[in-house]
C-alpha atoms as a PDB file:
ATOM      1  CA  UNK A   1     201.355 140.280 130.577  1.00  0.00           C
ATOM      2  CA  UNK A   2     198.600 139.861 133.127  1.00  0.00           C
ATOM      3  CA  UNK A   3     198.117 136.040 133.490  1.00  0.00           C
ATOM      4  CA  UNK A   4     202.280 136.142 134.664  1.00  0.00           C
ATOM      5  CA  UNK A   5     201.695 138.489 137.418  1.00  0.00           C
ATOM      6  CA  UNK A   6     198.548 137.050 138.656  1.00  0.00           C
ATOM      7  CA  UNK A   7     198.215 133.852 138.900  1.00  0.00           C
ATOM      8  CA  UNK A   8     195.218 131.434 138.875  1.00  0.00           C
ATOM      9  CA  UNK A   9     196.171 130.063 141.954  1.00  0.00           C
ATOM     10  CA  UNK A  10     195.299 133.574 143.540  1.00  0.00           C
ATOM     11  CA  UNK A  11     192.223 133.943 141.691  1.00  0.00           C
ATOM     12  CA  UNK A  12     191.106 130.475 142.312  1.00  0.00           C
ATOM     13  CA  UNK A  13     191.819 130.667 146.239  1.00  0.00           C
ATOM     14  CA  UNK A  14     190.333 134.275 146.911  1.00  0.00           C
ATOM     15  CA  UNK A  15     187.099 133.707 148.986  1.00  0.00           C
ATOM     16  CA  UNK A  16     183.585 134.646 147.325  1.00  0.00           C
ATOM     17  CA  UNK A  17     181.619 137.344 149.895  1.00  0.00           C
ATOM     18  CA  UNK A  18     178.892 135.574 150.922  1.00  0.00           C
ATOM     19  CA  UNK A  19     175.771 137.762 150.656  1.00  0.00           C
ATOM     20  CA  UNK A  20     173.111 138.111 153.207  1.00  0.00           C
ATOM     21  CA  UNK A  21     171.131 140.707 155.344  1.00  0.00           C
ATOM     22  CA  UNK A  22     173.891 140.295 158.457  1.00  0.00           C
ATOM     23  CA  UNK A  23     176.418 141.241 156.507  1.00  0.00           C
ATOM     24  CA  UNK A  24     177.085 145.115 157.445  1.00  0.00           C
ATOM     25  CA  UNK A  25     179.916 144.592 154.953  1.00  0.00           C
ATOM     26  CA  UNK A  26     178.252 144.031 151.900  1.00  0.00           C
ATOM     27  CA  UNK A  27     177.708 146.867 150.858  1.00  0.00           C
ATOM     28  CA  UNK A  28     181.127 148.199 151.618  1.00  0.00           C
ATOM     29  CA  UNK A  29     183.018 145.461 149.606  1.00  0.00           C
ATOM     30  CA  UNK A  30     180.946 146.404 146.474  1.00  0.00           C
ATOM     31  CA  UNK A  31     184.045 147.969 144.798  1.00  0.00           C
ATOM     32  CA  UNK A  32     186.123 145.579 145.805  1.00  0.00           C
ATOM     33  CA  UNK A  33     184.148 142.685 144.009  1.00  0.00           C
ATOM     34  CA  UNK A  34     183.924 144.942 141.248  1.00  0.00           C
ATOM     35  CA  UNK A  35     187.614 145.225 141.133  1.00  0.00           C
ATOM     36  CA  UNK A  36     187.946 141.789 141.137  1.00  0.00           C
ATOM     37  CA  UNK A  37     185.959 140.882 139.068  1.00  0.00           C
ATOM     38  CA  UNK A  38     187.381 143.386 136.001  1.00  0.00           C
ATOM     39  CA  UNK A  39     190.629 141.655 136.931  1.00  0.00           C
ATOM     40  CA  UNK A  40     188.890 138.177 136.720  1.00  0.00           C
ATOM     41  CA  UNK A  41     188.345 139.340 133.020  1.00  0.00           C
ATOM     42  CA  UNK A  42     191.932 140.618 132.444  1.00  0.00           C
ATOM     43  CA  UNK A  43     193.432 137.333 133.434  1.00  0.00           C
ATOM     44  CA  UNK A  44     190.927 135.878 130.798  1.00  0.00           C
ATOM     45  CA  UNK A  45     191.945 138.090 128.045  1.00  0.00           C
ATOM     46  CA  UNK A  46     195.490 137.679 128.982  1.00  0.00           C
ATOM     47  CA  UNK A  47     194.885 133.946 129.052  1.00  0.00           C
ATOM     48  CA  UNK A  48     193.225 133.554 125.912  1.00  0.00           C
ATOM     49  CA  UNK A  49     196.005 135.940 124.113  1.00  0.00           C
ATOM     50  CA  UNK A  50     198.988 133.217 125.574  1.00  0.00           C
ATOM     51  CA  UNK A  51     197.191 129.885 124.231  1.00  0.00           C
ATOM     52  CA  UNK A  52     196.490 131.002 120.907  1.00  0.00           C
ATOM     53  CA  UNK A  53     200.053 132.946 120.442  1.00  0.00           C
ATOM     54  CA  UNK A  54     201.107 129.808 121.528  1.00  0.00           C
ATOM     55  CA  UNK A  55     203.452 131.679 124.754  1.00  0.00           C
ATOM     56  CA  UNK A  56     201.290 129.090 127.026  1.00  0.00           C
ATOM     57  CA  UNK A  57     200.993 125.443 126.179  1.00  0.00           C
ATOM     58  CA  UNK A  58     199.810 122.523 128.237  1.00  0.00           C
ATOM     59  CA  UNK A  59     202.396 119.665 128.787  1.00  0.00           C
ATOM     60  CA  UNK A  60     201.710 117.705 125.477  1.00  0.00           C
ATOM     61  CA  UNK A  61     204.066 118.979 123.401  1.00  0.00           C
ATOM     62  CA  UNK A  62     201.845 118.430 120.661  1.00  0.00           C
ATOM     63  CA  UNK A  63     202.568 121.098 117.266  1.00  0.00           C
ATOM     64  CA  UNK A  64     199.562 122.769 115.870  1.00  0.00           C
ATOM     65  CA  UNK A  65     198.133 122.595 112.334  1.00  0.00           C
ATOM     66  CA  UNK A  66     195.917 124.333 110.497  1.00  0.00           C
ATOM     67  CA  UNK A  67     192.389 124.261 109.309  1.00  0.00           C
ATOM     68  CA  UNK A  68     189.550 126.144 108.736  1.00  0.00           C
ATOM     69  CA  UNK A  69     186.201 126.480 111.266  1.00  0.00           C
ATOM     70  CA  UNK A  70     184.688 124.458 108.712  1.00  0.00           C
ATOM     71  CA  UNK A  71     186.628 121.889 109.814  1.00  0.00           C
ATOM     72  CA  UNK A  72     186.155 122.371 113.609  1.00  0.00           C
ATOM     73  CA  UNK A  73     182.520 123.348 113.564  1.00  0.00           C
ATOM     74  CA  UNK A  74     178.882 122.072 111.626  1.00  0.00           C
ATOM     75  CA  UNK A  75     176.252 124.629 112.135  1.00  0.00           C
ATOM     76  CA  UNK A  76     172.415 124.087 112.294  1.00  0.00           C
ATOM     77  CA  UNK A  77     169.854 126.517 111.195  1.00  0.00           C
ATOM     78  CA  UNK A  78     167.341 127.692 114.264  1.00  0.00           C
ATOM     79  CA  UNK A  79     163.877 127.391 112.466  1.00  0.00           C
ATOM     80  CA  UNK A  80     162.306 124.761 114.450  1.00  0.00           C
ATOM     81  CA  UNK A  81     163.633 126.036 117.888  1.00  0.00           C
ATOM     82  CA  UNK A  82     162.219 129.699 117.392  1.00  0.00           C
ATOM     83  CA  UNK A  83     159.606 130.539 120.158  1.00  0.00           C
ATOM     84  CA  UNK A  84     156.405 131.022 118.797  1.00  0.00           C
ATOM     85  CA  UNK A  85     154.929 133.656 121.221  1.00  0.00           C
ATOM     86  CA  UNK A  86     157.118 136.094 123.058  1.00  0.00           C
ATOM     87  CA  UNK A  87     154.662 135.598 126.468  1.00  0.00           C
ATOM     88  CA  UNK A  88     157.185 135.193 128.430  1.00  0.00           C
ATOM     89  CA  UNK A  89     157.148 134.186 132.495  1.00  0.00           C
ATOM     90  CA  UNK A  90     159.303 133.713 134.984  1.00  0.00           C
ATOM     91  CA  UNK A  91     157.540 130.957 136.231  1.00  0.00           C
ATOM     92  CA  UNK A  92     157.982 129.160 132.761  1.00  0.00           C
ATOM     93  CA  UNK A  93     160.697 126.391 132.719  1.00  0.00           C
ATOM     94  CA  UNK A  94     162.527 127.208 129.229  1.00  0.00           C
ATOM     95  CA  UNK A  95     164.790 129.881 128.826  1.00  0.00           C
ATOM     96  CA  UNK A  96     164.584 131.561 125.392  1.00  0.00           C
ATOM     97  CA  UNK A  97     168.159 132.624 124.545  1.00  0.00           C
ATOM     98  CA  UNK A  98     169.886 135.479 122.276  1.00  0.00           C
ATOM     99  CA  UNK A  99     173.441 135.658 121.923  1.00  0.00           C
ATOM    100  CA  UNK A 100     174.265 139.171 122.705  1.00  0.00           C
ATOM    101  CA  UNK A 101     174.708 140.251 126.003  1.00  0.00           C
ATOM    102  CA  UNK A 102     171.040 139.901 127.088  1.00  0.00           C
ATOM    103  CA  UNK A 103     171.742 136.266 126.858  1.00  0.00           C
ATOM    104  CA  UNK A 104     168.096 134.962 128.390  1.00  0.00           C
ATOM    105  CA  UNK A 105     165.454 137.196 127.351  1.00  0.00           C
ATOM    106  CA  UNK A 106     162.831 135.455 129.192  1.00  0.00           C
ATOM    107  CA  UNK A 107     160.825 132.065 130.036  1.00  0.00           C
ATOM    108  CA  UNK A 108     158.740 130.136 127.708  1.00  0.00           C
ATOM    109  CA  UNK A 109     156.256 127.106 128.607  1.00  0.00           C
ATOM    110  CA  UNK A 110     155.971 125.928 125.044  1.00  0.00           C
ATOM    111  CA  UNK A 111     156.970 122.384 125.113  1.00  0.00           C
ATOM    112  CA  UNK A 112     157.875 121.643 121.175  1.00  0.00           C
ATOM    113  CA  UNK A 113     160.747 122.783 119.440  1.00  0.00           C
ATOM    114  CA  UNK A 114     163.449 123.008 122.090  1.00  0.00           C
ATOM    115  CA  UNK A 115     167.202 122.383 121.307  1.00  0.00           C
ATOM    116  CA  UNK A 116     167.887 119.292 123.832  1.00  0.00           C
ATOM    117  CA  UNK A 117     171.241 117.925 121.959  1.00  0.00           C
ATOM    118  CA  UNK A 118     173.555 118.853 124.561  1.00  0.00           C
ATOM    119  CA  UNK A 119     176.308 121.423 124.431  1.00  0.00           C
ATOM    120  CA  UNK A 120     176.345 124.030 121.950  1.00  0.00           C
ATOM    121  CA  UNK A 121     177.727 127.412 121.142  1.00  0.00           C
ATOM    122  CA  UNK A 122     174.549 130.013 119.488  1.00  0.00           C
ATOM    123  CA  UNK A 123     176.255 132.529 116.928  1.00  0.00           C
ATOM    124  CA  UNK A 124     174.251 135.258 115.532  1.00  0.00           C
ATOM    125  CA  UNK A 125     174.769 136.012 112.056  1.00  0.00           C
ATOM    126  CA  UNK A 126     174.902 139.718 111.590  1.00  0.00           C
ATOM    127  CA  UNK A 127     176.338 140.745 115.534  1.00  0.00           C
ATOM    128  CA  UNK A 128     178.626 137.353 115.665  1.00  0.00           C
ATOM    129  CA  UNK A 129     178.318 137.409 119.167  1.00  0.00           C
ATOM    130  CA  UNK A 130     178.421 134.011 120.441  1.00  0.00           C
ATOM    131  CA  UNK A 131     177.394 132.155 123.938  1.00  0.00           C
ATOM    132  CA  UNK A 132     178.486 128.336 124.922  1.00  0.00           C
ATOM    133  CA  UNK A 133     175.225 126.512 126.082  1.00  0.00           C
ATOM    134  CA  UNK A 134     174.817 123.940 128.226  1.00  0.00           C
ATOM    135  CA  UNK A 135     171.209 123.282 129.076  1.00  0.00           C
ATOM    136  CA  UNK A 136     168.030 122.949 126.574  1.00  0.00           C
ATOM    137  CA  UNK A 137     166.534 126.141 124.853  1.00  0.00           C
ATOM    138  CA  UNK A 138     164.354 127.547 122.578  1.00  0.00           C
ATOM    139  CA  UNK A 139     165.549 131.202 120.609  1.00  0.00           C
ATOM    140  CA  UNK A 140     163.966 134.349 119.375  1.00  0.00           C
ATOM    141  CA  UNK A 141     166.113 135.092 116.135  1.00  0.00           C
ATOM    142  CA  UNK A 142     166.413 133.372 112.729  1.00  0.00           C
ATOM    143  CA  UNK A 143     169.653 134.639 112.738  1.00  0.00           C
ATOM    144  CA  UNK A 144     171.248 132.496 115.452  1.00  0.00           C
ATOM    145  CA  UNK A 145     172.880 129.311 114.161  1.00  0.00           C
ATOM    146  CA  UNK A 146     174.040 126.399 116.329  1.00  0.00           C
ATOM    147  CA  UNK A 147     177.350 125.034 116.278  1.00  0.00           C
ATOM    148  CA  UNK A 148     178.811 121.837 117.282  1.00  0.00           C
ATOM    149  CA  UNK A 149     182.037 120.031 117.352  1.00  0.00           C
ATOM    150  CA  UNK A 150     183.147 117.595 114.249  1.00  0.00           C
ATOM    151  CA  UNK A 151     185.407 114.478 114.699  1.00  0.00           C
ATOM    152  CA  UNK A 152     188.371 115.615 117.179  1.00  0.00           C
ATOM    153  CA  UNK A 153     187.513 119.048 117.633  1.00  0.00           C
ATOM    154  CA  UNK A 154     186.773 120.055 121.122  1.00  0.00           C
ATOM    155  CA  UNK A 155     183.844 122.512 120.960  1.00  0.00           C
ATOM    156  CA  UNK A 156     184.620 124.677 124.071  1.00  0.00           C
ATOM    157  CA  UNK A 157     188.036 124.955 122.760  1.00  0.00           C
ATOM    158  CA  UNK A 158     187.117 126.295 119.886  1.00  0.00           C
ATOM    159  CA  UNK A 159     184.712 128.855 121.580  1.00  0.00           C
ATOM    160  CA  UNK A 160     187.624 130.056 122.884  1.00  0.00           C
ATOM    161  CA  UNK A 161     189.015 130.003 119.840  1.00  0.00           C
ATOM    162  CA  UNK A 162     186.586 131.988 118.253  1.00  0.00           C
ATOM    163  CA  UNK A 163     186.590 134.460 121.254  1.00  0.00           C
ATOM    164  CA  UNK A 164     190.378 135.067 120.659  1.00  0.00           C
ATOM    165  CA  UNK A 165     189.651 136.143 117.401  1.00  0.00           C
ATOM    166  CA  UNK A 166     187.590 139.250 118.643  1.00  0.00           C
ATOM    167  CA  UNK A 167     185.519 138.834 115.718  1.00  0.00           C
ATOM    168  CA  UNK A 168     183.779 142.642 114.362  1.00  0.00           C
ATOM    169  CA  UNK A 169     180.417 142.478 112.082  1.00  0.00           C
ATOM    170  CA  UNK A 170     181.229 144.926 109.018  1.00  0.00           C
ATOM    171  CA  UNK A 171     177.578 146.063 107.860  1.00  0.00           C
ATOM    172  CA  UNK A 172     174.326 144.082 108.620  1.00  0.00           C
ATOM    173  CA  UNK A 173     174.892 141.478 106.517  1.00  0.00           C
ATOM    174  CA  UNK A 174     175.650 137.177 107.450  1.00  0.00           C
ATOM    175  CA  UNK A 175     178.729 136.871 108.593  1.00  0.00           C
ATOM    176  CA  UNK A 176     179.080 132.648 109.474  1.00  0.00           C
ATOM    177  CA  UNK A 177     179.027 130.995 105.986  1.00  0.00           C
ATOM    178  CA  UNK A 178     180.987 133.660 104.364  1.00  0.00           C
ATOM    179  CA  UNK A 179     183.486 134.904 106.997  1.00  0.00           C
ATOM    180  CA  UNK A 180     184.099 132.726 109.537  1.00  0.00           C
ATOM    181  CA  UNK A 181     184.113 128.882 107.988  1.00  0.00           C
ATOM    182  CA  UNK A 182     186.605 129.787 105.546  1.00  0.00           C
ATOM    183  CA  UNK A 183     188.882 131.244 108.526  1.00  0.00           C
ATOM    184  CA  UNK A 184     192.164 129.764 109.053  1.00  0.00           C
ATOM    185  CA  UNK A 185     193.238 128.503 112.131  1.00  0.00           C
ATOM    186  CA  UNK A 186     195.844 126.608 114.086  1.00  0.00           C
ATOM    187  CA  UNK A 187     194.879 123.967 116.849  1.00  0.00           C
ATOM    188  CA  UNK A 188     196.843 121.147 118.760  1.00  0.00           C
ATOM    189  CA  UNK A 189     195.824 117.273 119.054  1.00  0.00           C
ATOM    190  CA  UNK A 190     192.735 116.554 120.474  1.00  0.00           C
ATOM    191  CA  UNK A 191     194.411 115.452 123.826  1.00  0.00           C
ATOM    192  CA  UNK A 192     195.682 119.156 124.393  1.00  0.00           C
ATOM    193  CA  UNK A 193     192.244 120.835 123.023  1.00  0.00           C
ATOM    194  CA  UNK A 194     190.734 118.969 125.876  1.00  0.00           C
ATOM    195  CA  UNK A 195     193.349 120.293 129.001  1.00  0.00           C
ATOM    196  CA  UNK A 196     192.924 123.729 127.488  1.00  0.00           C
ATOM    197  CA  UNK A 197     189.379 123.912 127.586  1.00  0.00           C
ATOM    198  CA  UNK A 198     188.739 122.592 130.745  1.00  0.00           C
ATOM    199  CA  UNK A 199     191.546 125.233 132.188  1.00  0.00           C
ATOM    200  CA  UNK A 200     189.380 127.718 130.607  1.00  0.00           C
ATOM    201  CA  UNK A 201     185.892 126.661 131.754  1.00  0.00           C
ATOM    202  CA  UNK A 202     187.367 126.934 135.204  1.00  0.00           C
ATOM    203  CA  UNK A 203     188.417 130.481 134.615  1.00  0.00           C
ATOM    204  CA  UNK A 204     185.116 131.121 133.289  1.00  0.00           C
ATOM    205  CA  UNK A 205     183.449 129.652 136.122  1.00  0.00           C
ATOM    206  CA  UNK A 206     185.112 131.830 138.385  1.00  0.00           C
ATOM    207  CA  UNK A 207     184.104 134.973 136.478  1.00  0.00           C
ATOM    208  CA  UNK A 208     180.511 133.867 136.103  1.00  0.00           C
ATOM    209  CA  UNK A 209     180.550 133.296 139.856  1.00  0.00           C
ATOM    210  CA  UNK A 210     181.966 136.971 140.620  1.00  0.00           C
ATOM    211  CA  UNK A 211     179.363 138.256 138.366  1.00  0.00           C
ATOM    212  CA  UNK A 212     176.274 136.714 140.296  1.00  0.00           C
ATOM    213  CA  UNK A 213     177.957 138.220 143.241  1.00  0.00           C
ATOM    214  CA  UNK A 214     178.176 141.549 142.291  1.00  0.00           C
ATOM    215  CA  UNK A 215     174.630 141.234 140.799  1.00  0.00           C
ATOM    216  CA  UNK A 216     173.293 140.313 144.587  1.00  0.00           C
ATOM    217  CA  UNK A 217     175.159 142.750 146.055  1.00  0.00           C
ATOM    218  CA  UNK A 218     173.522 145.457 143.922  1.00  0.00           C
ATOM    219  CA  UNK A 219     170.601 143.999 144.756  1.00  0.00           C
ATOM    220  CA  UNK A 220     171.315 143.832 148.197  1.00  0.00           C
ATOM    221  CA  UNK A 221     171.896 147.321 148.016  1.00  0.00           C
ATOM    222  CA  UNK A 222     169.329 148.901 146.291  1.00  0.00           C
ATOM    223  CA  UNK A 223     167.161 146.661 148.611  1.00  0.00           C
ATOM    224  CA  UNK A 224     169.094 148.489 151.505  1.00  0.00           C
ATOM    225  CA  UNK A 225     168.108 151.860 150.147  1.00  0.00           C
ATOM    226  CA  UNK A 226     164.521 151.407 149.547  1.00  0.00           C
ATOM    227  CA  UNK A 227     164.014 149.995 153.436  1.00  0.00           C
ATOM    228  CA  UNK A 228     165.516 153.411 154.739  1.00  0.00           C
ATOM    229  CA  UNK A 229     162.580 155.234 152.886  1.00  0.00           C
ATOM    230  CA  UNK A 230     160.036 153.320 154.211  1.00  0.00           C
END
């Protein structure tokens, strides 16, 4: 498996290109970022597949029980944080956020109805994609819901959870209240919910960062292009 062959010691210590116009090198190491980061992403997957087989704990010794999402999660409904225009700006403070892979779809300046209660993960309810939020927001879709962590449930853990699951929509119809609540699922104690996830957030961070470089370097390049045409 991946995460025993690579290990995040070598991920965490490999140096991020640093991106600017001096750089005659940029543009060269493009594929190599790339590489990197798909095998950021591997060693995530792989990671992900060892906690929840339970082939990678994290020093507590702690057995896990079962429950349901139910259990784990309470969901809100999204009607009073839905934008009312779509006239969006860049200039505007508030993101407006979907949960596919769009993520931010633009900038709002409306200054009511915007989800300030701290970290939460948006699910929408026919694609059950799902993103973990950490700053305020206002949304697009009635079909997002927001979930949040009950009594001794560590939410980003159970993001991960979730993520592990590779959940699949099966027709355009709700998928939250029907499908995943009543899912049954093993966790440890609180205590080892809260190593795992912060493990994982720094995995993610890494990935996230690798992503925003590859982003500028595309930019940097296409940027590169356009100046040799004018």
């Amino acid at each position: 498996m991946l995460f025993k062959t690579v290990t995040w010691g070598y991920i965490s210590r490999a140096p991020r290109l640093q991106i600017n116009k001096t750089n005659p090198l940029a543009t060269v190491l493009l594929p190599v970022t790339r590489g990197f980061l798909i095998l950021c992403k591997k060693y995530k997957r792989g990671l992900l597949s060892a906690v929840f087989s339970h082939k990678l704990t994290f020093g507590t010794g702690a057995e896990w029980h079962e429950t349901t999402i139910s259990e784990c999660l309470q969901y809100e409904q999204p009607q009073k944080y839905i934008v009312e225009t779509e006239q969006y700006d860049d200039s505007y403070s508030t993101p407006v956020l979907t949960a596919n892979k769009a993520f931010i779809l633009g900038y709002t300046n409306e200054s009511t109805g915007i989800y300030e209660k701290g970290d939460v993960v948006i699910y929408d309810d026919f694609t059950m994609d799902m993103k973990y939020v950490t700053f305020p927001f206002k949304v697009k879709s009635s079909t997002i819901k927001m979930l949040t962590p009950r009594q001794g449930f560590d939410l980003y853990f159970v993001y991960a959870l979730l993520q592990s699951l590779e959940l699949q929509p099966e027709g355009h119809q709700r998928s939250y209240i029907s499908k995943v609540e009543p899912m049954v699922v093993k966790v440890p104690c609180y205590e080892e919910q809260v190593k795992i996830s912060n493990f994982l957030q720094k995995c993610d961070s890494r990935v996230h960062q690798e992503e925003e470089t590859l982003t500028k370097l595309l930019q940097y390049k296409s940027g590169l292009f356009q100046s040799l045409f004018i």
